[in-house]
C-alpha atoms as a PDB file:
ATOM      1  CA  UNK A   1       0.000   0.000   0.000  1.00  0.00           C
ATOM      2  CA  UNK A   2       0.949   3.424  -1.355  1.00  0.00           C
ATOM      3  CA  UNK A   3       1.345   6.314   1.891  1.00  0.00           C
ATOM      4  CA  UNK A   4      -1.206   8.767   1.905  1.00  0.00           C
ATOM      5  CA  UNK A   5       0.763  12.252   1.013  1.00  0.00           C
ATOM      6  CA  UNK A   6       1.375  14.133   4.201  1.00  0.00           C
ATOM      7  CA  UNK A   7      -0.383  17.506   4.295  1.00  0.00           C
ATOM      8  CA  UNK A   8       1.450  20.394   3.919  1.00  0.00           C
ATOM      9  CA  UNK A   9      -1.964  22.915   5.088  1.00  0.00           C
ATOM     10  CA  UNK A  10      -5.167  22.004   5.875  1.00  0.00           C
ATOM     11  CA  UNK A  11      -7.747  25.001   5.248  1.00  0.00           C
ATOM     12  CA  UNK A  12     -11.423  25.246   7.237  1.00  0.00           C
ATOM     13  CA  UNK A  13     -13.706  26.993   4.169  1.00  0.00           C
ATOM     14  CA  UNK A  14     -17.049  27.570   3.097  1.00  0.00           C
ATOM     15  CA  UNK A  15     -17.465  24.404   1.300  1.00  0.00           C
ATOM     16  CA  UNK A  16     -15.538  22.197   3.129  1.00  0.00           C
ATOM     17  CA  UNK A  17     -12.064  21.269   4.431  1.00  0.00           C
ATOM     18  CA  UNK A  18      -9.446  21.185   2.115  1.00  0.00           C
ATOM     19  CA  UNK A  19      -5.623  19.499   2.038  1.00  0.00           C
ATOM     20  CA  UNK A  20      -2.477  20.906  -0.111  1.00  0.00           C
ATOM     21  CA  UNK A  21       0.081  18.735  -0.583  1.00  0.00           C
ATOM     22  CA  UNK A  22       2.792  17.647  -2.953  1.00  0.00           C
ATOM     23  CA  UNK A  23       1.474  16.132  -5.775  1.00  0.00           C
ATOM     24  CA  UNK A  24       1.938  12.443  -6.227  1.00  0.00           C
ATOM     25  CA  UNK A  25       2.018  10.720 -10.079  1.00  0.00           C
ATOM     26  CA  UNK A  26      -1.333   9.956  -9.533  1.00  0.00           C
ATOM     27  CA  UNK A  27      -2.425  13.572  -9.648  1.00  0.00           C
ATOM     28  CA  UNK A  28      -0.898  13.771 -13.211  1.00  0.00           C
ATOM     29  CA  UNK A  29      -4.445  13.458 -14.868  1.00  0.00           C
ATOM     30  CA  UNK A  30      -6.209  15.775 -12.147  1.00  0.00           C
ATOM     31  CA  UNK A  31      -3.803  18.538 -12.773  1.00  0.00           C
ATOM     32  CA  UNK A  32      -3.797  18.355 -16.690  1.00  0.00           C
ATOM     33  CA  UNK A  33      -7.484  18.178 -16.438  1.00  0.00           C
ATOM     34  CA  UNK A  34      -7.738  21.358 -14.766  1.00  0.00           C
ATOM     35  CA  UNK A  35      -5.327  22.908 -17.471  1.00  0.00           C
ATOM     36  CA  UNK A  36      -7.458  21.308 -20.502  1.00  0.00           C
ATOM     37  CA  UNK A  37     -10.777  22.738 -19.063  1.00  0.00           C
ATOM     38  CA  UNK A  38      -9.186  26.129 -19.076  1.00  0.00           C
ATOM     39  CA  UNK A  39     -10.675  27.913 -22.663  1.00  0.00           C
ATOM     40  CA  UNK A  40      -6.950  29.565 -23.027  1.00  0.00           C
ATOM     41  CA  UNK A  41      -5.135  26.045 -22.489  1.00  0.00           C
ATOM     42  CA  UNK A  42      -7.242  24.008 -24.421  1.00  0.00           C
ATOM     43  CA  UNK A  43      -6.001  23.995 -27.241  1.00  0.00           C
ATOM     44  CA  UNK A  44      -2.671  23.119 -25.887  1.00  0.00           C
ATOM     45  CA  UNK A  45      -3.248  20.965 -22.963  1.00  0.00           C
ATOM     46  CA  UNK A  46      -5.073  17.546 -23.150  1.00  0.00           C
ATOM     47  CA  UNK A  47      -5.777  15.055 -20.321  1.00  0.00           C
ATOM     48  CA  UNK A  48      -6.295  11.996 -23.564  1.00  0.00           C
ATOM     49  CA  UNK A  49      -5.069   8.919 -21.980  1.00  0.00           C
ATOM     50  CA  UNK A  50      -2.961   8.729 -25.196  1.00  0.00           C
ATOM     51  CA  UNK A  51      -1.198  12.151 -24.530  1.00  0.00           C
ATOM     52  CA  UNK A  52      -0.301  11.774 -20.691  1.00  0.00           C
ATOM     53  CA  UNK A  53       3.330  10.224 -20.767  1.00  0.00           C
ATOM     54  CA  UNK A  54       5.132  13.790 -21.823  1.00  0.00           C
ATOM     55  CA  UNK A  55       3.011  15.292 -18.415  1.00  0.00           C
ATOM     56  CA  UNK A  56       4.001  12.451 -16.222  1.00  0.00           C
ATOM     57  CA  UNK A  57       7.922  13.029 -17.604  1.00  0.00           C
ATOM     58  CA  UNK A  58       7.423  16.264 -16.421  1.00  0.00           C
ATOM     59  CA  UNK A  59       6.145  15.731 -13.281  1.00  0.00           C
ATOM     60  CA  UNK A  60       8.761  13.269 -12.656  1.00  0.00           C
ATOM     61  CA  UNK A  61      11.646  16.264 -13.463  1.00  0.00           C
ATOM     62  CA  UNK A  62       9.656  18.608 -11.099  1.00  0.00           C
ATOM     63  CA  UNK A  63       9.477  16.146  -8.469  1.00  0.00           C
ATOM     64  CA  UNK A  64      12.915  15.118  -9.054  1.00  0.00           C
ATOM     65  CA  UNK A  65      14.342  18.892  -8.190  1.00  0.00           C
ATOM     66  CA  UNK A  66      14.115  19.859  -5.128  1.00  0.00           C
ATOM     67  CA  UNK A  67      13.735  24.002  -5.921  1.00  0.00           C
ATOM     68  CA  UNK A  68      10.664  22.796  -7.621  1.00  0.00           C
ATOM     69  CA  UNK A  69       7.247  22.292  -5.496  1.00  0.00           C
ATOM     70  CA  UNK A  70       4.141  21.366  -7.372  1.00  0.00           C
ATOM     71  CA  UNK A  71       1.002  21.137  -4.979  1.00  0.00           C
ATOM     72  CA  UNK A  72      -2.544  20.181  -5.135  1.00  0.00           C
ATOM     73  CA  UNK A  73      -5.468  20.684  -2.888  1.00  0.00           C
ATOM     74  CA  UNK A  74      -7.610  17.728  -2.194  1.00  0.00           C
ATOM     75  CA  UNK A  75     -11.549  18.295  -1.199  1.00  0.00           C
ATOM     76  CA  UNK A  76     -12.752  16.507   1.615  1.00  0.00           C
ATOM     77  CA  UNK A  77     -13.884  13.432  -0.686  1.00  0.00           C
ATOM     78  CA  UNK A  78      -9.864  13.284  -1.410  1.00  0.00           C
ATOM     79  CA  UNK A  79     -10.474  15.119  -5.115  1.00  0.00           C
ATOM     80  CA  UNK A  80      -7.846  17.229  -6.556  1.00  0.00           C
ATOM     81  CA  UNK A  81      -9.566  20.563  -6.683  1.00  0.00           C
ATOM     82  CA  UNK A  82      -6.436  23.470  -6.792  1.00  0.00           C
ATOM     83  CA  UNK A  83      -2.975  22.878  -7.550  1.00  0.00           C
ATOM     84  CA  UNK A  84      -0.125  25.731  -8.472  1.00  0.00           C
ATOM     85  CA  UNK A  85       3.709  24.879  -9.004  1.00  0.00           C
ATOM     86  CA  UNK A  86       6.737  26.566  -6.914  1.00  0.00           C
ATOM     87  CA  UNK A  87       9.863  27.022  -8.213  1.00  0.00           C
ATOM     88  CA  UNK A  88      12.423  28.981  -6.339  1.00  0.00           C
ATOM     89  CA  UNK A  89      14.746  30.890  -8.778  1.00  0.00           C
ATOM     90  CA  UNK A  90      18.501  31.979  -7.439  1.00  0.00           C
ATOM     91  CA  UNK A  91      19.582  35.857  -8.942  1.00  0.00           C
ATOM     92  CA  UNK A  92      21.964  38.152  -8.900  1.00  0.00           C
ATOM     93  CA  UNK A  93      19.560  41.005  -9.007  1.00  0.00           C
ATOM     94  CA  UNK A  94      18.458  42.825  -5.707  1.00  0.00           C
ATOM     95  CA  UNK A  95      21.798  41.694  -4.061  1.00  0.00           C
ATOM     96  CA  UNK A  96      21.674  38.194  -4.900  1.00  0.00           C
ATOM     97  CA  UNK A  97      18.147  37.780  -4.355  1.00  0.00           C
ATOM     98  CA  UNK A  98      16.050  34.187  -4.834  1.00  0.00           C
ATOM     99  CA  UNK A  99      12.509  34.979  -5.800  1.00  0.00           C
ATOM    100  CA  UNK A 100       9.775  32.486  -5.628  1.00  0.00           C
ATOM    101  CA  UNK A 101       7.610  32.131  -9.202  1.00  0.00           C
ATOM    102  CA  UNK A 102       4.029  30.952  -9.156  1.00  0.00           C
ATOM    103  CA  UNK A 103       2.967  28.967 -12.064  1.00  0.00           C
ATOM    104  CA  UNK A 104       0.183  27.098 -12.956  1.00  0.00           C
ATOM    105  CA  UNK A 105      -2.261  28.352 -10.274  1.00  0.00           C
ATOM    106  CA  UNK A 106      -5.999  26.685 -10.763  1.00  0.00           C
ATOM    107  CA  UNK A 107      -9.117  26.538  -8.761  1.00  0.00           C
ATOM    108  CA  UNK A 108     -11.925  24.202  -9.712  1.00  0.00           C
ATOM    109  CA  UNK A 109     -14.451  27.000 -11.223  1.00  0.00           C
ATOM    110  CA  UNK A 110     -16.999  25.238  -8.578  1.00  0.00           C
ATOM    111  CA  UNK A 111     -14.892  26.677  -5.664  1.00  0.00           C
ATOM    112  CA  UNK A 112     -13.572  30.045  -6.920  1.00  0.00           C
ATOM    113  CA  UNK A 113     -15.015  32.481  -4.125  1.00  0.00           C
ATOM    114  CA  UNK A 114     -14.812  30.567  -1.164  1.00  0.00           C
ATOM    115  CA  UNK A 115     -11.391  31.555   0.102  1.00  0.00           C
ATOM    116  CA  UNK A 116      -9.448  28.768  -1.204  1.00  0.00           C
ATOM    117  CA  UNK A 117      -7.410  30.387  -3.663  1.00  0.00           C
ATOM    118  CA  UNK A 118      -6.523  33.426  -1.048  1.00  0.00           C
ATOM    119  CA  UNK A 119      -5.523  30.437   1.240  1.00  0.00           C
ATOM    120  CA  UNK A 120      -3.189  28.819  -0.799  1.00  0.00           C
ATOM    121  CA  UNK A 121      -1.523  32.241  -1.864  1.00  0.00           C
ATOM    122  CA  UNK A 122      -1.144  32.850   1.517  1.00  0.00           C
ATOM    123  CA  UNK A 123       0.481  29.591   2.057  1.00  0.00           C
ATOM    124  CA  UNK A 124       2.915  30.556  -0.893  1.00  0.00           C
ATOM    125  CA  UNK A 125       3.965  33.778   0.267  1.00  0.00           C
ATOM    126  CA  UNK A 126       4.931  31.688   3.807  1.00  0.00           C
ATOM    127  CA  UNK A 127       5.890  29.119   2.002  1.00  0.00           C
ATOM    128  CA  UNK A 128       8.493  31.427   0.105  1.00  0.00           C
ATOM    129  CA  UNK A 129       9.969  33.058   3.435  1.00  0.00           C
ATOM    130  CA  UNK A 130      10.217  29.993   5.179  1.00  0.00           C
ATOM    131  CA  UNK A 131      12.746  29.261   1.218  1.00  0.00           C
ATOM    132  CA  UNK A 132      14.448  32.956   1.644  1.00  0.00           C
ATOM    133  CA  UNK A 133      12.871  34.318  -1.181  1.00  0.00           C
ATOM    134  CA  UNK A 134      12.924  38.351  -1.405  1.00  0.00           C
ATOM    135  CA  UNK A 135      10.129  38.112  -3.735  1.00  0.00           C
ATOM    136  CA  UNK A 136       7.143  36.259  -5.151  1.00  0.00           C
ATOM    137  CA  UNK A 137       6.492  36.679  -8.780  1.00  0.00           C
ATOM    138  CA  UNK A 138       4.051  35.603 -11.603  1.00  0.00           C
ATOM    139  CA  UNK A 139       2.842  35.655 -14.928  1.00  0.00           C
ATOM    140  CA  UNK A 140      -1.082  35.770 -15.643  1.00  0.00           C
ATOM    141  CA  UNK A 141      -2.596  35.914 -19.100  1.00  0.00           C
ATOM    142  CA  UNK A 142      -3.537  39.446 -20.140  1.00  0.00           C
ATOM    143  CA  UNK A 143      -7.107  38.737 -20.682  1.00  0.00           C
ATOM    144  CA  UNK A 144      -7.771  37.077 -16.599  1.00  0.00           C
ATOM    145  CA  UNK A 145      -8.930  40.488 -15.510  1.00  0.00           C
ATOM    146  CA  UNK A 146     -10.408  38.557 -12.501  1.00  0.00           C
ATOM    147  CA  UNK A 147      -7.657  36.506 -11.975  1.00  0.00           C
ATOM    148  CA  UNK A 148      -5.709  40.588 -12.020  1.00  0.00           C
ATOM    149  CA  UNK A 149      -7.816  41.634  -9.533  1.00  0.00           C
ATOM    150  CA  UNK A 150      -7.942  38.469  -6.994  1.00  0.00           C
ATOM    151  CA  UNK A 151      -3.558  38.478  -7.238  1.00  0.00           C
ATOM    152  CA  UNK A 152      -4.096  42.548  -6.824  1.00  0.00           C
ATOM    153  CA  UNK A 153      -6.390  41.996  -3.476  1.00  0.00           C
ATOM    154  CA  UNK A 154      -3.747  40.003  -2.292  1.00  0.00           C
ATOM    155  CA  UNK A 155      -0.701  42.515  -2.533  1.00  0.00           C
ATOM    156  CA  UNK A 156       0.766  41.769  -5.539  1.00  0.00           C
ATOM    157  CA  UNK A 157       1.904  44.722  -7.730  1.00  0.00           C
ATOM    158  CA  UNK A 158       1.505  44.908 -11.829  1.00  0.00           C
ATOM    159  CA  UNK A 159       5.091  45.845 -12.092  1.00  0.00           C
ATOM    160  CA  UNK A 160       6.685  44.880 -15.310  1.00  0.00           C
ATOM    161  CA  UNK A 161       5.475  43.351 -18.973  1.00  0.00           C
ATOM    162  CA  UNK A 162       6.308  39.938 -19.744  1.00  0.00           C
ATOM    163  CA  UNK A 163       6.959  38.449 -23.012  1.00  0.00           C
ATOM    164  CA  UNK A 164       7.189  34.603 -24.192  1.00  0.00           C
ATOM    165  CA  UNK A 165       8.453  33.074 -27.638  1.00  0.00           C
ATOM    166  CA  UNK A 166       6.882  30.057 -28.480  1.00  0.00           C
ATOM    167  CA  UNK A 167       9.705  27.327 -29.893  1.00  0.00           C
END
């Protein structure tokens, strides 16, 4: 028998107690399922049976790093229901600097407006002191104006543009 995943929080919500913790290979499909149902990944992202052994490489290279953190959020029936990745990122800027990025961040659409994403940005934030970070960045699509407004709520700053080339 597999362990169950230790919990790294446990948040009291409207709607029910919830558990992040590191994601296990199992929560391969979960996650990618969240990022498929999203209308700006969809056409990128697919949770086919067929298509799942590039995601579980992935997962395994994430996993396999240890400045990497990729978490989910299980309802209490033990669904995935949130997940966001953590990867803290050495510099040179701002004196030498690490800064934790946030990628990835999803909320079952069911559950957006019951506190869970504010509690597992707050768990971030902590989660990056407790690493040394200076600073949290990350990148949201132009066109999540509510997504803008929750990460704006919660302290972070619009502070630079961002640009990506596709290869």
């Amino acid at each position: 028998m597999i362990p169950e995943p230790t919990a790294l929080a446990t948040f009291a919500l409207a709607g029910g107690d919830f558990r992040l913790r590191r994601a296990v290979e199992a929560d391969v499909g979960p996650i990618v399922g969240m990022m498929a149902r999203d209308q700006l990944r969809s056409s990128v992202d697919s949770d086919a049976p067929e298509r799942r052994a590039p995601y579980v490489a992935a997962f395994h290279a994430i996993d396999a790093d240890p400045a990497h953190l990729l978490c989910v959020v299980d309802d209490a029936a033990g669904s995935v229901v949130a997940t966001m990745q953590l990867t803290l990122l050495p510099g040179l800027a701002r004196g030498g600097a690490s800064r934790l990025q946030l990628e990835a961040v999803r909320v079952a659409g069911r559950l957006r407006g019951n506190g869970l994403g504010t509690a597992m940005m707050e768990w971030a934030v902590a989660e990056g002191r407790r690493r040394g970070a200076a600073l949290i960045q990350l990148t949201s699509d132009l066109s999540r104006h509510d997504a803008h407004r929750f990460y704006g709520r919660l302290g972070f700053a619009h502070s630079h543009a961002g640009f990506k080339m596709v290869l």
